[in-house]
Protein backbone atom coordinates (compact mmCIF):
# COMPACT_ATOMS: atom_id res chain seq x y z
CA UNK A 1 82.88 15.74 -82.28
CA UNK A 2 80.80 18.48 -84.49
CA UNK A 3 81.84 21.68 -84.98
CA UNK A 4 80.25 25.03 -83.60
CA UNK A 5 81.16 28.23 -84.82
CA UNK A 6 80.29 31.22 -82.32
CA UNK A 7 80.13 34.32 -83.11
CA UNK A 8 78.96 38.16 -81.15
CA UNK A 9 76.93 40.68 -83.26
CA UNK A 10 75.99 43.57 -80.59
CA UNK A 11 75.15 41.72 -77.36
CA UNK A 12 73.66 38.88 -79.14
CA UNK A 13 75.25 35.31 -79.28
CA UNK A 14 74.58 33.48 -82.68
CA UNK A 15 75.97 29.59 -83.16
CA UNK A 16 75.75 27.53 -86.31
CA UNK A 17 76.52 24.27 -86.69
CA UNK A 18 79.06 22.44 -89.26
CA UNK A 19 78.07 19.35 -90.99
CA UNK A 20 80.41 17.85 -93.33
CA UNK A 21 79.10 15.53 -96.30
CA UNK A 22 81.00 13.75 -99.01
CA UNK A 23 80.57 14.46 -102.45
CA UNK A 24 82.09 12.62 -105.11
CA UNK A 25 86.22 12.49 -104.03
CA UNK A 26 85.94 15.26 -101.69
CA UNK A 27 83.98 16.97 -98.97
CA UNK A 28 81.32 19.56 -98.38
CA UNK A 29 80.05 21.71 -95.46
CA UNK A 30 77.19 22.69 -94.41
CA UNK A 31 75.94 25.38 -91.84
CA UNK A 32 73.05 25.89 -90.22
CA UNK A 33 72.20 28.72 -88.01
CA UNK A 34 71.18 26.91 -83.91
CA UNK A 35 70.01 28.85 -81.17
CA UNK A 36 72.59 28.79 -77.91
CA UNK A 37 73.22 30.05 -74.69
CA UNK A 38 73.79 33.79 -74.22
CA UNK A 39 76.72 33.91 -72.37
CA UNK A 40 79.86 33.02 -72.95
CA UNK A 41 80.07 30.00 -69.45
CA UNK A 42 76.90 28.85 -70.72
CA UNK A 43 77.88 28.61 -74.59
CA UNK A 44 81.13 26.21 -73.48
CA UNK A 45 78.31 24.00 -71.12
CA UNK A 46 76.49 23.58 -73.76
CA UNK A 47 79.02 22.66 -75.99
CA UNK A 48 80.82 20.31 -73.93
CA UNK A 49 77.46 18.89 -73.13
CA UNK A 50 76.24 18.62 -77.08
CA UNK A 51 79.97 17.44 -78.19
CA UNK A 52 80.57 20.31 -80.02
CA UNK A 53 84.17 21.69 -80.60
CA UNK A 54 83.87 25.75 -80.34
CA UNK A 55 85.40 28.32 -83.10
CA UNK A 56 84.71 31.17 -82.05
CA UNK A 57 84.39 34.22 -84.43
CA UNK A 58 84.88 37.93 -83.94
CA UNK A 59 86.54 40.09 -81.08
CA UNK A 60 86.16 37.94 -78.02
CA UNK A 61 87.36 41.03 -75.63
CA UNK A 62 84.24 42.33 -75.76
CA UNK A 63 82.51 39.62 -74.16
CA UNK A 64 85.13 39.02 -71.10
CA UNK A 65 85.13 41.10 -68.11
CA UNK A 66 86.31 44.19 -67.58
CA UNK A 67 89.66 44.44 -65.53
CA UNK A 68 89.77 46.81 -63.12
CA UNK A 69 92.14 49.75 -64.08
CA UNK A 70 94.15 51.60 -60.73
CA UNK A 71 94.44 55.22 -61.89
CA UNK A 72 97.09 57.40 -60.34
């Protein structure tokens, strides 16, 4: 499973994908910026359907639903 680190900046989605590589004893990663969905359903599709695991970045209560608020 590769790793996919998600991330909100306004009402854009940006991904980026995690590679790891060995170097010498230990290990290295590398990122690279991927274009994905732009909602947050169709980000977790296309993860599940890319094997990605998702880490997602940021203040996610911005990007559910409001609840609906009784006043009074």
């Amino acid at each position: 499973m590769k790793c996919l680190i998600v991330y909100q900046a306004g009402s854009d989605w940006f991904g980026q994908e995690v590679k790891w590589h060995r170097s010498g004893s230990g290990f290295y990663r590398e990122v690279t910026g991927i274009g994905i969905p732009q909602t947050k359903p169709a980000i977790e599709t296309f993860a599940s359907e890319n094997d990605y695991s998702v880490e997602w970045r940021g203040d996610m209560t911005a990007a559910l639903p409001a609840r609906p608020v009784r006043v009074g």
